[in-house]
N, C-alpha and C. Protein backbone atom coordinates (compact mmCIF):
# COMPACT_ATOMS: atom_id res chain seq x y z
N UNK A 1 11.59 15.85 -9.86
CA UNK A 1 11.06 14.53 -9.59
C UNK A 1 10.55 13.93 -10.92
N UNK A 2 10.78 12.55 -10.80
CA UNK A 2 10.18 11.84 -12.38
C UNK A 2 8.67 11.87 -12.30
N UNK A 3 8.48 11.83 -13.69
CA UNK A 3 6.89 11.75 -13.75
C UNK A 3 6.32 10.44 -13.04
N UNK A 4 7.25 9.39 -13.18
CA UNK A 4 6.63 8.22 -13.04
C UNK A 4 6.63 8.31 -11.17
N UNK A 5 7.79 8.91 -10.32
CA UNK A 5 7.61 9.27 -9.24
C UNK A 5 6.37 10.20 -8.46
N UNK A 6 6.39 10.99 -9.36
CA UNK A 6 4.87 12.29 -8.98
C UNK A 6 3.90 11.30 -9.41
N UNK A 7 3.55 10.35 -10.17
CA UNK A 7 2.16 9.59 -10.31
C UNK A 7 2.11 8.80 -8.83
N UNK A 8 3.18 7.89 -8.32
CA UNK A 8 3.31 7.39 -7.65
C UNK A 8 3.06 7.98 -6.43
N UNK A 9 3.55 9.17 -5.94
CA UNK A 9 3.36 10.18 -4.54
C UNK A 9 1.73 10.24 -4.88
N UNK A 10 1.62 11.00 -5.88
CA UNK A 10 -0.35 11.41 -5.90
C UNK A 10 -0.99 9.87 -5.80
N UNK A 11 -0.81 8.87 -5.95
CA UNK A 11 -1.26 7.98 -5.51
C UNK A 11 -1.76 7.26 -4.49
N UNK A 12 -0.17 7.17 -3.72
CA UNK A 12 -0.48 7.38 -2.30
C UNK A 12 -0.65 8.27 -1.55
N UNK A 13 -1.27 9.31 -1.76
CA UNK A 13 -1.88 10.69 -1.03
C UNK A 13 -3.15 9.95 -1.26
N UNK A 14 -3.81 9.56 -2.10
CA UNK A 14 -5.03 9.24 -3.02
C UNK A 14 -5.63 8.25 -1.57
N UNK A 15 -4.66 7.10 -1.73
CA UNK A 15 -4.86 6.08 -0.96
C UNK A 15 -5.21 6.25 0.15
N UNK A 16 -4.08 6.81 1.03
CA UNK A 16 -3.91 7.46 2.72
C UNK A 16 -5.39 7.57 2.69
N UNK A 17 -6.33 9.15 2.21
CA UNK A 17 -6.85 10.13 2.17
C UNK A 17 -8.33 9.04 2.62
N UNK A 18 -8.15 7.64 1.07
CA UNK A 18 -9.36 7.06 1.29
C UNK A 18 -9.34 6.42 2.32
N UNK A 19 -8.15 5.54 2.72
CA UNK A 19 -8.17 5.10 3.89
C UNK A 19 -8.81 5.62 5.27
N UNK A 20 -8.44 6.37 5.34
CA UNK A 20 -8.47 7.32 6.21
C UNK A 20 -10.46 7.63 6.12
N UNK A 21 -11.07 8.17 5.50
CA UNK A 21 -12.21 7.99 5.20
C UNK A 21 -12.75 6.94 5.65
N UNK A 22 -12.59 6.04 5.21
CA UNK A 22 -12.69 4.34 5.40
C UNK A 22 -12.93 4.01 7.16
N UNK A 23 -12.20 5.23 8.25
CA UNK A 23 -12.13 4.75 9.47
C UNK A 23 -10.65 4.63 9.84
N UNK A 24 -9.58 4.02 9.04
CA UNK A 24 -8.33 3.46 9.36
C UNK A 24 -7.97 4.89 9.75
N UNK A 25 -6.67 4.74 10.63
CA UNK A 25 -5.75 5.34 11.28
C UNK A 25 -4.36 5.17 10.08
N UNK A 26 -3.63 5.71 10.17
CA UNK A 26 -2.11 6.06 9.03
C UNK A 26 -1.38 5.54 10.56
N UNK A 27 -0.67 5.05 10.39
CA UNK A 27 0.24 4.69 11.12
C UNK A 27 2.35 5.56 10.71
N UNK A 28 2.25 5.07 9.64
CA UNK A 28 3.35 5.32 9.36
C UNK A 28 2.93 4.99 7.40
N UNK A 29 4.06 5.86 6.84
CA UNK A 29 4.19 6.20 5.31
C UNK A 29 5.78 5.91 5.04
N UNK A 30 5.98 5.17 3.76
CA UNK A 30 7.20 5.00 3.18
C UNK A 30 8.00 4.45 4.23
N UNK A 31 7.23 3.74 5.13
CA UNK A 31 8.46 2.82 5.93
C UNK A 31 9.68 2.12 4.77
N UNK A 32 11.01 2.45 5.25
CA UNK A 32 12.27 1.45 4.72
C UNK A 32 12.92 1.11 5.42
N UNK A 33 13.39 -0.38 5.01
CA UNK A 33 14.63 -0.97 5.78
C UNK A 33 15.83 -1.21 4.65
N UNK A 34 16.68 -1.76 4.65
CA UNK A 34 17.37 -2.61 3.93
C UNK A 34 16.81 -3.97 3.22
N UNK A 35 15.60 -4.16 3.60
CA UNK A 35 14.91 -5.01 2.71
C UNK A 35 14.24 -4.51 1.80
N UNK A 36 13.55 -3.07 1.69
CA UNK A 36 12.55 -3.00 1.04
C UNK A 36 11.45 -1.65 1.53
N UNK A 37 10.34 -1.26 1.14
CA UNK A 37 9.51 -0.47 1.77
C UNK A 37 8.15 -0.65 1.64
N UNK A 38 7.54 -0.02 2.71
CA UNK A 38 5.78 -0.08 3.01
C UNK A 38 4.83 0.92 2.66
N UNK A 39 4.68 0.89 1.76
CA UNK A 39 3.64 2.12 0.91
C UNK A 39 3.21 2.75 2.37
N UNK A 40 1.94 1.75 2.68
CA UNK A 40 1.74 2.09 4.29
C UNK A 40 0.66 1.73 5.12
N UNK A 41 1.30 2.24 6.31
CA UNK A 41 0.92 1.12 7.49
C UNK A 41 -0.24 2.06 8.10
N UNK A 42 -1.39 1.13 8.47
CA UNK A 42 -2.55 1.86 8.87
C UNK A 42 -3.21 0.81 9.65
N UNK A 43 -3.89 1.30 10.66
CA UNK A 43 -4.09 0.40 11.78
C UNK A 43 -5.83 0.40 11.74
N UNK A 44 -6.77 -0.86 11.85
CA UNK A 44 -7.99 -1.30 11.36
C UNK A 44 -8.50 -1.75 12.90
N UNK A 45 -8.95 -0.91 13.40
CA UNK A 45 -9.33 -1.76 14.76
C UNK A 45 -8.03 -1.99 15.31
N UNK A 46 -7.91 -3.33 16.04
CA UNK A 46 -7.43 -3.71 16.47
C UNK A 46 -6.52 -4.97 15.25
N UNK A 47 -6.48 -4.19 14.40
CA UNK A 47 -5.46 -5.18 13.14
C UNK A 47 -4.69 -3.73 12.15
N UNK A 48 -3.40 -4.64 11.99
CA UNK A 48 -2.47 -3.30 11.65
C UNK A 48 -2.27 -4.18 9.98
N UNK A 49 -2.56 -2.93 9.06
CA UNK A 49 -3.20 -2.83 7.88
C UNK A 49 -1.45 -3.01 6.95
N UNK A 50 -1.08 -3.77 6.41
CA UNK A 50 0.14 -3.35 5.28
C UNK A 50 -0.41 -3.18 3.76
N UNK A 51 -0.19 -1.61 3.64
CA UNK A 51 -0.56 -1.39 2.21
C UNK A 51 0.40 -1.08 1.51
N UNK A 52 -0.21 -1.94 0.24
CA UNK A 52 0.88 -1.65 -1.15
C UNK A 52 -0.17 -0.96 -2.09
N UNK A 53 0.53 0.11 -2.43
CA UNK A 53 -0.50 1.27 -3.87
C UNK A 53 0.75 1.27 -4.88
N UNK A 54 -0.29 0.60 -6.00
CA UNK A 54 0.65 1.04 -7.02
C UNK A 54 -0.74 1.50 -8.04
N UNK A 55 -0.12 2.87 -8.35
CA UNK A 55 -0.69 3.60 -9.14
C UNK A 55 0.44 3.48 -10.90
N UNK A 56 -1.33 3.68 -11.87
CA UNK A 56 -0.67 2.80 -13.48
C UNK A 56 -1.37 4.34 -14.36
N UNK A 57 -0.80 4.65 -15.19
CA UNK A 57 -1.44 5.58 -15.99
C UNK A 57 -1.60 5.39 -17.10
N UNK A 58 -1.36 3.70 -17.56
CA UNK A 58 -1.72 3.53 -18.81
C UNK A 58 -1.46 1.63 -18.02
N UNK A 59 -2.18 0.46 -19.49
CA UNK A 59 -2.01 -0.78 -19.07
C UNK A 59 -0.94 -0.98 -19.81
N UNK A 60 0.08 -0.35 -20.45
CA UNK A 60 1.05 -1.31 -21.49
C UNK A 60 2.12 -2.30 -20.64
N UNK A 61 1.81 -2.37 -19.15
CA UNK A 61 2.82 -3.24 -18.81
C UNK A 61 1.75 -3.57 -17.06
N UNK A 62 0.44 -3.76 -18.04
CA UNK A 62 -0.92 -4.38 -17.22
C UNK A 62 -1.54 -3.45 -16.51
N UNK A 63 -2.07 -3.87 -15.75
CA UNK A 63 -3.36 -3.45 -14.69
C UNK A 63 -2.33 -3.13 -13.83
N UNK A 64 -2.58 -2.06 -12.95
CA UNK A 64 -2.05 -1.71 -11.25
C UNK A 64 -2.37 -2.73 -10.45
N UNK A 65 -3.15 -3.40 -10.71
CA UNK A 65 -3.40 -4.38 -9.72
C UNK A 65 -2.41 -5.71 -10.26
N UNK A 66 -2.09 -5.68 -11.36
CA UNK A 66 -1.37 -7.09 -11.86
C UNK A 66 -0.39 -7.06 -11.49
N UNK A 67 0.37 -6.03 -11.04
CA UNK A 67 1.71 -5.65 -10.93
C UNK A 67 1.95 -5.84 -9.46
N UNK A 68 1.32 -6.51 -8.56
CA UNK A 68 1.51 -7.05 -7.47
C UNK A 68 1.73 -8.35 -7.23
N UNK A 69 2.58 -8.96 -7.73
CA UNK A 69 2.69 -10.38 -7.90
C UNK A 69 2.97 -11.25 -6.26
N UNK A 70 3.37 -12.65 -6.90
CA UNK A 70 3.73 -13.73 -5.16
C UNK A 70 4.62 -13.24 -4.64
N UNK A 71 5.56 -12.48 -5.33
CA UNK A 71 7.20 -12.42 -4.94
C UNK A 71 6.96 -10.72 -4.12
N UNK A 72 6.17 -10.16 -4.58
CA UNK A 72 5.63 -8.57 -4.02
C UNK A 72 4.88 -9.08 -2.98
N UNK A 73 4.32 -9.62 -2.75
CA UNK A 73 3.55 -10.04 -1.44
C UNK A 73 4.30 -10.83 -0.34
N UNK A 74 5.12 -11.86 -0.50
CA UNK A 74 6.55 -12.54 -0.07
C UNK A 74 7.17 -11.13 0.80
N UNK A 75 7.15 -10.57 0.19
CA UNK A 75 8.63 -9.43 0.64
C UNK A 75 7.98 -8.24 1.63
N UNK A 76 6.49 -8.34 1.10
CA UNK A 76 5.52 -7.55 1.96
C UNK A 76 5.60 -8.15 3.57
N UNK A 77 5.14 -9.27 3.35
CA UNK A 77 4.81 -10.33 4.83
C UNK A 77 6.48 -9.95 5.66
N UNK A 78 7.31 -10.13 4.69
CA UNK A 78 8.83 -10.09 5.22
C UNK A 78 9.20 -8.74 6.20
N UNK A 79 8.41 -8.27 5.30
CA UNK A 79 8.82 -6.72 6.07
C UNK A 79 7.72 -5.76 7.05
N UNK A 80 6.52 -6.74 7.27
CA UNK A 80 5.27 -6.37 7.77
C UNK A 80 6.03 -6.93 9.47
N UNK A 81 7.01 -8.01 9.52
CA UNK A 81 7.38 -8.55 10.41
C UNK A 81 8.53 -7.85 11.06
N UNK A 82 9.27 -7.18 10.06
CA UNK A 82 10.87 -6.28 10.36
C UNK A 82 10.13 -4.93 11.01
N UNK A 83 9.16 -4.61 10.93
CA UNK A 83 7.82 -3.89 11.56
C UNK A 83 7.71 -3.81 12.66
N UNK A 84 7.12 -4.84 12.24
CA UNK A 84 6.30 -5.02 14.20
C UNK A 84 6.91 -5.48 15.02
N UNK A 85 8.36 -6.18 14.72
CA UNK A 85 10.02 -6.33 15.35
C UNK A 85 10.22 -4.90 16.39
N UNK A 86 10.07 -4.08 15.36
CA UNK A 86 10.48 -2.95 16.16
C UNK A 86 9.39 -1.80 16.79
N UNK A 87 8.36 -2.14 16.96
CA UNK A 87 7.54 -1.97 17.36
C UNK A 87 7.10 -2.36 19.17
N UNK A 88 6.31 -1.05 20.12
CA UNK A 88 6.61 -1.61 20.90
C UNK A 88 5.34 -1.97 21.83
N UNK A 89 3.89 -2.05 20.56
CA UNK A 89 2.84 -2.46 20.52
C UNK A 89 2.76 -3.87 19.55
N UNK A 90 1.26 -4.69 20.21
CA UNK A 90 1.18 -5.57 19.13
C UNK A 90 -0.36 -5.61 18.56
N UNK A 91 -0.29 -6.09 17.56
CA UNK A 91 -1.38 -5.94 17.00
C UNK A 91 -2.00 -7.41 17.35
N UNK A 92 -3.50 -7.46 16.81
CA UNK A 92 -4.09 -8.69 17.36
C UNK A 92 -4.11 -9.16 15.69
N UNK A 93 -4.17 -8.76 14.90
CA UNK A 93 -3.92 -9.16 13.22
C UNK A 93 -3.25 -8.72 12.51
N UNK A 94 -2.42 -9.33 11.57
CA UNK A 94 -2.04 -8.42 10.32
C UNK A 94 -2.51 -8.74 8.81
N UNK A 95 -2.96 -7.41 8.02
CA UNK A 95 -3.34 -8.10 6.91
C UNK A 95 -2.69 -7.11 6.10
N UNK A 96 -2.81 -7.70 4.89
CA UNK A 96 -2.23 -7.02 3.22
C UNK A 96 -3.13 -6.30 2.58
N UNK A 97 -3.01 -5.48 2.37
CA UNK A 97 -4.16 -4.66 1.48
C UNK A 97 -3.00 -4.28 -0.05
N UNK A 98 -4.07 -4.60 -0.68
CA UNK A 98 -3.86 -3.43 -2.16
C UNK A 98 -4.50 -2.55 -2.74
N UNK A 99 -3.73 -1.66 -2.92
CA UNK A 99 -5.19 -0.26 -3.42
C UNK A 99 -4.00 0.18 -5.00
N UNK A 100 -5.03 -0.46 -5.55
CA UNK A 100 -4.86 -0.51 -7.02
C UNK A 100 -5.38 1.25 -7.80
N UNK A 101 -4.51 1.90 -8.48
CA UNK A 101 -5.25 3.19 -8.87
C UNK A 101 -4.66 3.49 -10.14
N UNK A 102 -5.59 3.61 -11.32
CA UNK A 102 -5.65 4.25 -12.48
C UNK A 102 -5.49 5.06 -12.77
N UNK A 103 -5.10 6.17 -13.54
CA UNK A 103 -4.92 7.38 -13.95
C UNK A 103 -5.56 7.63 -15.72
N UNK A 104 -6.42 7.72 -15.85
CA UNK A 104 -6.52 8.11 -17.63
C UNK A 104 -7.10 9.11 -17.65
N UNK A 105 -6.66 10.33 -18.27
CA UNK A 105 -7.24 11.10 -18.84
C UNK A 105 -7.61 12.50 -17.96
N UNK A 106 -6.76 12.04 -16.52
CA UNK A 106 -7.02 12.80 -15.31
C UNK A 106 -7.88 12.41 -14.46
N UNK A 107 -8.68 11.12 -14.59
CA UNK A 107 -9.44 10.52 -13.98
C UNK A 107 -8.76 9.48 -13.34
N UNK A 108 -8.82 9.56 -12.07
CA UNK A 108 -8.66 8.10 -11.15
C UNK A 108 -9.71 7.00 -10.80
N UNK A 109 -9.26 6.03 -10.81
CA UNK A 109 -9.92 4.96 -10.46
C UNK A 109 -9.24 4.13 -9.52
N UNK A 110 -10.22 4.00 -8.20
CA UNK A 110 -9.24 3.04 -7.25
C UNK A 110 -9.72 2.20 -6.85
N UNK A 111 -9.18 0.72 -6.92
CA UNK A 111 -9.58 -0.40 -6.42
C UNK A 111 -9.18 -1.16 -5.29
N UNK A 112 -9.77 -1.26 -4.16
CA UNK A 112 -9.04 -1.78 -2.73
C UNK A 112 -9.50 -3.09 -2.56
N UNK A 113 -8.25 -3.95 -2.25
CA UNK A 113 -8.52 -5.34 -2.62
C UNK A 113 -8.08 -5.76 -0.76
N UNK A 114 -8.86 -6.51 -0.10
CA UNK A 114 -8.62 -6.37 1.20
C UNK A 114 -8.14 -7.63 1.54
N UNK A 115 -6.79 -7.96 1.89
CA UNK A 115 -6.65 -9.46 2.98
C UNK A 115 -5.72 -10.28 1.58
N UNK A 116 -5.05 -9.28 0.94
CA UNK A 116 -4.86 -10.33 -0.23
C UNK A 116 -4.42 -11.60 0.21
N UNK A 117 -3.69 -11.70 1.26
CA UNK A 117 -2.59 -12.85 2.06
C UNK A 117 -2.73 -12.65 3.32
């Protein structure tokens, strides 16, 4: 596996783990379609959670959190819907989460940004 893949898996283990702490339920991990995929889906109450984690181990191409742009959130909503399409519950909300996570030095840092959209 690439390094840049193993940062990415320990990331979202990272995430789940806090989530999960947090109260949320995991719903589903690495959802894919032909559009695209869902870091992951975790259910908040009665509101079903779409998370994107992108884990950064250095800034030379920004912040983990910068790297979630309009067009990453666009494709999120797109596929939060190809979702719950096939789904045979409904939720009473849906929101976007980002859980932003650092890596330096062996130290993580995670930042959860709630409702981006």
């Amino acid at each position: 596996m690439a390094k840049k893949d193993e940062l990415g898996k320990q990331g979202e283990q990272l995430a789940a783990i806090y989530l999960e702490a947090k109260g949320m339920r995991i719903i589903d991990r690495n959802w894919r379609c032909r559009h695209g995929e869902i870091d992951i889906l975790a259910e908040d109450g009665p509101t079903l959670v779409v998370v994107e984690v992108k884990t950064r181990s250095s800034r030379s191409h920004g912040t983990a959190l910068e790297s979630v742009d309009r067009r990453k959130l666009s494709k999120l909503r797109t596929l939060a819907a190809k979702w719950l399409s096939a789904q045979a519950r409904a939720f009473d909300s849906v929101r976007v989460d980002v859980i932003a996570i650092e890596r330096f030095a062996g130290d993580f840092a995670l930042r959860h940004i709630r409702g981006v959209i």
